[in-house]
C-alpha atoms as a PDB file:
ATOM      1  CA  UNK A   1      -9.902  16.524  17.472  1.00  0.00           C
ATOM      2  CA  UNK A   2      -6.901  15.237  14.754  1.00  0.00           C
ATOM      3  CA  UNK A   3      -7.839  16.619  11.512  1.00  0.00           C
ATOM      4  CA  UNK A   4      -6.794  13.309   9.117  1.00  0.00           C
ATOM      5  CA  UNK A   5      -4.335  13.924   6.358  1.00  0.00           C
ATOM      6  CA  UNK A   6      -6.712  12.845   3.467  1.00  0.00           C
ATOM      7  CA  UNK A   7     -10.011  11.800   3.113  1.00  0.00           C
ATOM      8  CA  UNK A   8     -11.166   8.514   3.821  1.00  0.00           C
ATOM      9  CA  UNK A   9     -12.924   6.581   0.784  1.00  0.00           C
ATOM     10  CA  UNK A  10     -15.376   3.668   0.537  1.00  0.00           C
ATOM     11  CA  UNK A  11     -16.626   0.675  -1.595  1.00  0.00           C
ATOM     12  CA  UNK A  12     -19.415  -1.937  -0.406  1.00  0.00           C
ATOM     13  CA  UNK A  13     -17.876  -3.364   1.947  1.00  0.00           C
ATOM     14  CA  UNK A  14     -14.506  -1.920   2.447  1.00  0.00           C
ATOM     15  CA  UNK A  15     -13.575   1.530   4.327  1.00  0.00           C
ATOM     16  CA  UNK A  16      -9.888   2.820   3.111  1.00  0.00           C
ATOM     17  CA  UNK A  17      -8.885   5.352   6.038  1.00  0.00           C
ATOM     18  CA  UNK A  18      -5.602   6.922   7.124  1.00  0.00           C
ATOM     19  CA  UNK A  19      -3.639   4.642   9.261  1.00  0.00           C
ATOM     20  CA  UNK A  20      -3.681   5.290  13.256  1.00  0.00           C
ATOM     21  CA  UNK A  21      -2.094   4.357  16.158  1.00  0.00           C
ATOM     22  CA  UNK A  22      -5.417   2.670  17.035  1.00  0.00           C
ATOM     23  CA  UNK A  23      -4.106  -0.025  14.224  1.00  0.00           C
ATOM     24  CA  UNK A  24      -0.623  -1.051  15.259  1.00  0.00           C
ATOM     25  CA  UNK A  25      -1.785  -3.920  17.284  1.00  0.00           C
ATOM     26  CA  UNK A  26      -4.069  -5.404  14.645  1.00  0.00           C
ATOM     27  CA  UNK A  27      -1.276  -4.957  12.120  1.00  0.00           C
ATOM     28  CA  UNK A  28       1.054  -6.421  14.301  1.00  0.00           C
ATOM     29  CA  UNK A  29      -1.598  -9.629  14.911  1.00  0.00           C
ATOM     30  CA  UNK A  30      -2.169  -9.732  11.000  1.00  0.00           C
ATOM     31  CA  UNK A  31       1.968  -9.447   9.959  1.00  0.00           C
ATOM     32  CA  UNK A  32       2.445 -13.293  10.123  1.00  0.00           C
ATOM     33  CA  UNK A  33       4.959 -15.569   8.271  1.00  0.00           C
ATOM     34  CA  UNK A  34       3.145 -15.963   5.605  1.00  0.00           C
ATOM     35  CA  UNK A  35       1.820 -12.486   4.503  1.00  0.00           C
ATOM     36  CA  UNK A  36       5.942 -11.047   5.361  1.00  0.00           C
ATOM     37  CA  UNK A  37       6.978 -13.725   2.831  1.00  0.00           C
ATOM     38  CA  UNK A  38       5.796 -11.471  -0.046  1.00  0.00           C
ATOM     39  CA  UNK A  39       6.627  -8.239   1.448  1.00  0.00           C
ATOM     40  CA  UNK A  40      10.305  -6.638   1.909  1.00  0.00           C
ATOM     41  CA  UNK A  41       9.670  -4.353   4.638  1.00  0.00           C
ATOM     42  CA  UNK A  42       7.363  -6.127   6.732  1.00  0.00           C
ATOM     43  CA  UNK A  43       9.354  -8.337   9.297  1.00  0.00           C
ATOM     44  CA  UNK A  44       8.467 -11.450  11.216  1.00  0.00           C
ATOM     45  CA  UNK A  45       8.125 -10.706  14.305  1.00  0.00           C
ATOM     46  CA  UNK A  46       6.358  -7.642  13.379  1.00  0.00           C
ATOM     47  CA  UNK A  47       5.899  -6.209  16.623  1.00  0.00           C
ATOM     48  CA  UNK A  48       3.097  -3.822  17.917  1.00  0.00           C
ATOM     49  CA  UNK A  49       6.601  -1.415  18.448  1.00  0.00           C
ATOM     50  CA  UNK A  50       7.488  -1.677  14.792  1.00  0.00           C
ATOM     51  CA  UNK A  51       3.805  -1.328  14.247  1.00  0.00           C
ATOM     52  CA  UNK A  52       3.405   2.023  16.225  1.00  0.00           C
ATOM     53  CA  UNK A  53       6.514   3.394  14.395  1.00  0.00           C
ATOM     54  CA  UNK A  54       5.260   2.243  11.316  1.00  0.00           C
ATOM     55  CA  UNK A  55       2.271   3.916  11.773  1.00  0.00           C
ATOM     56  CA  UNK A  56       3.900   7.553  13.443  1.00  0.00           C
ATOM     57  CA  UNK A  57       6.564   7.675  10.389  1.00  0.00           C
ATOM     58  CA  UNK A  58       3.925   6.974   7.332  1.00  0.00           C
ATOM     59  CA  UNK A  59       1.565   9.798   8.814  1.00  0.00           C
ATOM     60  CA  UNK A  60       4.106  12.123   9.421  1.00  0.00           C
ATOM     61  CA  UNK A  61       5.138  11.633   5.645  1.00  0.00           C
ATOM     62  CA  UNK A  62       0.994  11.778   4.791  1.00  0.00           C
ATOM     63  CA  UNK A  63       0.978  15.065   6.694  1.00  0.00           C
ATOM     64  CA  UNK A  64       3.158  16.254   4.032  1.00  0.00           C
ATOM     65  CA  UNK A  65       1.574  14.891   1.132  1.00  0.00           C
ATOM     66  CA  UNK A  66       4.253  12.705   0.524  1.00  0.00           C
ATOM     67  CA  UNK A  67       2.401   9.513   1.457  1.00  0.00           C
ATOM     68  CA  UNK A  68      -0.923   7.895   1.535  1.00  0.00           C
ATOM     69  CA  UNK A  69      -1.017   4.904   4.243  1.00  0.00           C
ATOM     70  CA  UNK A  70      -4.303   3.637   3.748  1.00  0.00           C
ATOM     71  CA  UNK A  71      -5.699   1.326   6.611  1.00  0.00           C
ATOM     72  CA  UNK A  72      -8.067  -1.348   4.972  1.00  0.00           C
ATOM     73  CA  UNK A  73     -11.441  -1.900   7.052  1.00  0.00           C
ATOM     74  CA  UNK A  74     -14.144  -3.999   6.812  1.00  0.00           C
ATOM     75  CA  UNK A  75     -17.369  -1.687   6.478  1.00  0.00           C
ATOM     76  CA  UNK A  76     -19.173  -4.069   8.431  1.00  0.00           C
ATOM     77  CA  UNK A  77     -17.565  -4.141  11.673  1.00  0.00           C
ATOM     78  CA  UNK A  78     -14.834  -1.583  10.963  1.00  0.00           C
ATOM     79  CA  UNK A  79     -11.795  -4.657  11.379  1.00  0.00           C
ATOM     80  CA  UNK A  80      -8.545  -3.689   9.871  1.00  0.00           C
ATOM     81  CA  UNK A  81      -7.761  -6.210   7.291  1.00  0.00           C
ATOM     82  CA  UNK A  82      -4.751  -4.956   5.584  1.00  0.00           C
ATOM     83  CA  UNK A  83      -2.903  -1.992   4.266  1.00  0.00           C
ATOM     84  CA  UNK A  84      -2.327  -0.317   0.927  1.00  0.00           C
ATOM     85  CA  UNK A  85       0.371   2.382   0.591  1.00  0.00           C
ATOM     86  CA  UNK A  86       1.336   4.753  -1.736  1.00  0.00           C
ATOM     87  CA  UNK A  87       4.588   6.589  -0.905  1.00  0.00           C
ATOM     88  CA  UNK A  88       6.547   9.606  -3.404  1.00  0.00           C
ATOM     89  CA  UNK A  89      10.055   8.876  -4.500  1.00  0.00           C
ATOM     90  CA  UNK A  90      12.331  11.050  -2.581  1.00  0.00           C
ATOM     91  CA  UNK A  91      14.470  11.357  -5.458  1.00  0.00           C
ATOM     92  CA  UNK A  92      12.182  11.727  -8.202  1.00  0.00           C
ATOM     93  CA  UNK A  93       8.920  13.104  -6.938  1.00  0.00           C
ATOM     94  CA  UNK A  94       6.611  12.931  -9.910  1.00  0.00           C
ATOM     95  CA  UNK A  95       6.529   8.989  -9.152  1.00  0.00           C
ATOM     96  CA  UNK A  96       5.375   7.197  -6.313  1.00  0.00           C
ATOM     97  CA  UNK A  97       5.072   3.802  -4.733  1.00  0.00           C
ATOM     98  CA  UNK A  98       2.123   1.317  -4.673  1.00  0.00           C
ATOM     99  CA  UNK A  99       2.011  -1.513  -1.413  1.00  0.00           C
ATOM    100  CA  UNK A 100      -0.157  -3.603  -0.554  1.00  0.00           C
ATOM    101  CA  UNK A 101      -1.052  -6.422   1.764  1.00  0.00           C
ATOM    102  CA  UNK A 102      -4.033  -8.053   3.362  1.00  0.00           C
ATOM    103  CA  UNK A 103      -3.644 -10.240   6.362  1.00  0.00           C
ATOM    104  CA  UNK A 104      -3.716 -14.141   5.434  1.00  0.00           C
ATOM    105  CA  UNK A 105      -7.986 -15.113   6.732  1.00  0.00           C
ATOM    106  CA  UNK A 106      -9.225 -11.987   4.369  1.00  0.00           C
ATOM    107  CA  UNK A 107      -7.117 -13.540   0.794  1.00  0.00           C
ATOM    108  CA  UNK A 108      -9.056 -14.746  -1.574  1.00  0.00           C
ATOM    109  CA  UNK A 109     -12.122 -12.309  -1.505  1.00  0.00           C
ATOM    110  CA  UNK A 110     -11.123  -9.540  -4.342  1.00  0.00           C
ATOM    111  CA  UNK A 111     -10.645  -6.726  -1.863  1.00  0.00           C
ATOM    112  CA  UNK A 112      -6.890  -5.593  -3.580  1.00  0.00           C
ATOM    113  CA  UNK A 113      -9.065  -5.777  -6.380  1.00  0.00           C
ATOM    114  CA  UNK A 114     -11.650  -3.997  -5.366  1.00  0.00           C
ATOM    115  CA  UNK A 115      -9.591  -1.144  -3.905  1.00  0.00           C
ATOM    116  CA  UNK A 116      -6.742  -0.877  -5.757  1.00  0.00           C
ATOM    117  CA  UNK A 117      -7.795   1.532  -8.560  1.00  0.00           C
ATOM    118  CA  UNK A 118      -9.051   3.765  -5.592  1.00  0.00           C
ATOM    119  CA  UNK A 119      -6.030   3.915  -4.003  1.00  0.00           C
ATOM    120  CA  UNK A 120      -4.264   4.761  -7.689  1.00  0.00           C
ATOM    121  CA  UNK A 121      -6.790   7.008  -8.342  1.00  0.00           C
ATOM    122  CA  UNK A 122      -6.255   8.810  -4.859  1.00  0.00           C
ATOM    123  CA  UNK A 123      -2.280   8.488  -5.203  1.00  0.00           C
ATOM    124  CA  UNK A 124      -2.234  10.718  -8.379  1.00  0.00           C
ATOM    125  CA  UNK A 125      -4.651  13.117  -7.161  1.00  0.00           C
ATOM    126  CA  UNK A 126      -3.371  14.100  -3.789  1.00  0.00           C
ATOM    127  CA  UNK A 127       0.542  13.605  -4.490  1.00  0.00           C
ATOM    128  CA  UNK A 128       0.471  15.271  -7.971  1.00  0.00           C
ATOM    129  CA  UNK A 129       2.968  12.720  -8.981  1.00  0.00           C
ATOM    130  CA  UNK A 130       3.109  11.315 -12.744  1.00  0.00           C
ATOM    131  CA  UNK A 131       3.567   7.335 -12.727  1.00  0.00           C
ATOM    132  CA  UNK A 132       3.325   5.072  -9.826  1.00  0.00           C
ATOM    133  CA  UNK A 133       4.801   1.620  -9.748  1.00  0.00           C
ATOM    134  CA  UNK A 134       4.788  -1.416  -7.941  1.00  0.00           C
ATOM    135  CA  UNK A 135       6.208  -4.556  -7.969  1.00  0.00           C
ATOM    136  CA  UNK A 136       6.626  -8.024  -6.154  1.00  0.00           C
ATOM    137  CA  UNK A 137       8.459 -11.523  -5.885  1.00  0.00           C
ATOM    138  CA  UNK A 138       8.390 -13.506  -9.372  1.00  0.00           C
ATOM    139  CA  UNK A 139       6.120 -15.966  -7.784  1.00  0.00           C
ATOM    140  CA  UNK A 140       3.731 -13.128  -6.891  1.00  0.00           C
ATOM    141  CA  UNK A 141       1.149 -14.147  -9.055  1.00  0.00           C
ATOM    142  CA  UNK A 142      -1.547 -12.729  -6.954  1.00  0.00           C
ATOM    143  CA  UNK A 143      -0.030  -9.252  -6.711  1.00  0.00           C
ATOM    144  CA  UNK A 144       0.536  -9.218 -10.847  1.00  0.00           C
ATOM    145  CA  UNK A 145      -3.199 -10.487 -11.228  1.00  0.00           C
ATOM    146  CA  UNK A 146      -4.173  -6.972  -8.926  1.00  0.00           C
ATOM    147  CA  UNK A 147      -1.419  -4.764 -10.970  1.00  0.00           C
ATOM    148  CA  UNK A 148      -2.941  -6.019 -14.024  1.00  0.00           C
ATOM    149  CA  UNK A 149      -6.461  -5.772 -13.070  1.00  0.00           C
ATOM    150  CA  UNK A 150      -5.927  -1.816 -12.468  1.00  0.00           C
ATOM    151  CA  UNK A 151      -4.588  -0.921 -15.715  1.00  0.00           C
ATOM    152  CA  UNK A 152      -1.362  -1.471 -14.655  1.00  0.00           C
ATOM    153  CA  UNK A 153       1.617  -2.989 -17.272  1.00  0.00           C
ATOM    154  CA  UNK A 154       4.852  -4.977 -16.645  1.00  0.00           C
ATOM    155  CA  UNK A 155       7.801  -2.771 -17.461  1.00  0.00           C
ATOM    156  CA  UNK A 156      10.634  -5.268 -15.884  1.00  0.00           C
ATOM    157  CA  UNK A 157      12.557  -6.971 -13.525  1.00  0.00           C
ATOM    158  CA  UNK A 158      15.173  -5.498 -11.024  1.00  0.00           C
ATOM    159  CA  UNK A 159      16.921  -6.790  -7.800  1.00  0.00           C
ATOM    160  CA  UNK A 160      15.321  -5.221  -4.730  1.00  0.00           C
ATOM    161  CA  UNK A 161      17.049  -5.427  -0.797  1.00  0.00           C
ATOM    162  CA  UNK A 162      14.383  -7.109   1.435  1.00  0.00           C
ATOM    163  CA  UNK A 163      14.954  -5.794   4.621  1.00  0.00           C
ATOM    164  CA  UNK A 164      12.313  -8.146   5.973  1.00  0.00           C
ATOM    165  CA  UNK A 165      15.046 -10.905   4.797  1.00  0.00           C
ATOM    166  CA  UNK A 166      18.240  -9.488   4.599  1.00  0.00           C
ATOM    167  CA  UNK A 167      19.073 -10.317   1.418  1.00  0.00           C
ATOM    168  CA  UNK A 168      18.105  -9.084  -2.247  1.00  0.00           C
ATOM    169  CA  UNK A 169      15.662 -10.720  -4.242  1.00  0.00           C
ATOM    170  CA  UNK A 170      14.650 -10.424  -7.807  1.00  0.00           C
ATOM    171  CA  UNK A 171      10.832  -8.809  -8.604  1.00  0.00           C
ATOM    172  CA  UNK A 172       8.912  -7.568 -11.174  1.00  0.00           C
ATOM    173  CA  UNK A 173       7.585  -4.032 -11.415  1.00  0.00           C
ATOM    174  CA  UNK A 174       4.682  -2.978 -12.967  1.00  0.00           C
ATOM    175  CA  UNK A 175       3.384   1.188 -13.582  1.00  0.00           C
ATOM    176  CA  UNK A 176       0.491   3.259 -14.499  1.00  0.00           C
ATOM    177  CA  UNK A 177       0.524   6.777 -15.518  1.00  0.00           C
ATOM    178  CA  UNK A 178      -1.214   9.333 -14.276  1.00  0.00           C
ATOM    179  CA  UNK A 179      -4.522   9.402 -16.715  1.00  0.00           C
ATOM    180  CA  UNK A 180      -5.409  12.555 -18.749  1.00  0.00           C
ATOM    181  CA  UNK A 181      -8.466  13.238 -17.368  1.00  0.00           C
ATOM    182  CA  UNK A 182      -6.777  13.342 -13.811  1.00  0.00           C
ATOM    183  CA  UNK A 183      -5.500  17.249 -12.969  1.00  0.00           C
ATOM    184  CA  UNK A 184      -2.320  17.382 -10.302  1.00  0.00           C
ATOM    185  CA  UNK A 185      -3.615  18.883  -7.215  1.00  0.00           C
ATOM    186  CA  UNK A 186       0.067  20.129  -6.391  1.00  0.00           C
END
């Protein structure tokens, strides 16, 4: 049996797990047009290839506590309905990266909201790391709306290469520090 990299974590009705290679294909299904419009390294096609690679590279990095790919699944019937991902900053390692992305038929229904301080919460207790940022597109407004509801606050804009694209595009970023009452495990 695979010992997972981290533990797995649950609300109501959602189950945040470690990624697997048992979810390429339904992240490959759920990458369509309209969820890789918002997203800079999510391609269209999104293949179950680029999936499985996906996958294999972001648990490698988890394995080293440098990453925490969180598959998002339904509690009810265990369907993966999105990701969120927070990934350490190879050049400055106190701060990480937030993603996040549900596939198109599970918007609308609060679940960034309802996960993303778990995932925050998780990001600075098993990567140690100080601040964690994300940001998004301009028009992004429902990614600011989940930054926001998670205590997290604009600090500016920046051009960002969209490999998804090809081309860079300008996006907001938004950060949260690590809270006081949260100890660095490393």
């Amino acid at each position: 049996m695979v010992t997972e990299p981290f533990a797995a974590r649950s609300t109501n009705r959602l189950r945040l797990r470690c990624v697997t290679a048992d979810d390429a294909l339904a992240t490959s299904r759920l990458m369509t047009p309209a969820v890789s419009r918002w997203l800079a390294s999510w391609p269209i096609p999104f293949t179950l290839e680029m999936a499985k690679e996906r996958v294999a590279e972001l648990r490698e990095r988890a394995y080293r506590a440098d990453a925490l790919p969180f598959a998002i699944v339904a509690s009810l019937n265990d369907e993966l309905v999105g990701w969120a991902t927070i990934v350490r900053n190879e050049r400055d390692r106190t701060s990480a990266s937030l993603g996040f992305w549900l596939g198109e038929q599970h918007h609308g229904q609060g679940y960034m909201r309802e996960i993303a301080p778990i995932v925050l919460v998780a990001g600075f207790a098993a990567l140690g790391v100080d601040v964690i940022e994300a940001g998004a597109q301009i028009a992004n407004a429902g990614s600011f709306a989940v930054m926001t509801a998670c205590g997290m606050t604009a600090v500016g804009e920046r051009m960002v290469y969209a490999a998804a694209r090809r081309q860079d595009e300008p996006c907001c970023f938004y950060e949260v520090r690590r809270p006081s009452s949260l100890v660095a495990t490393q």
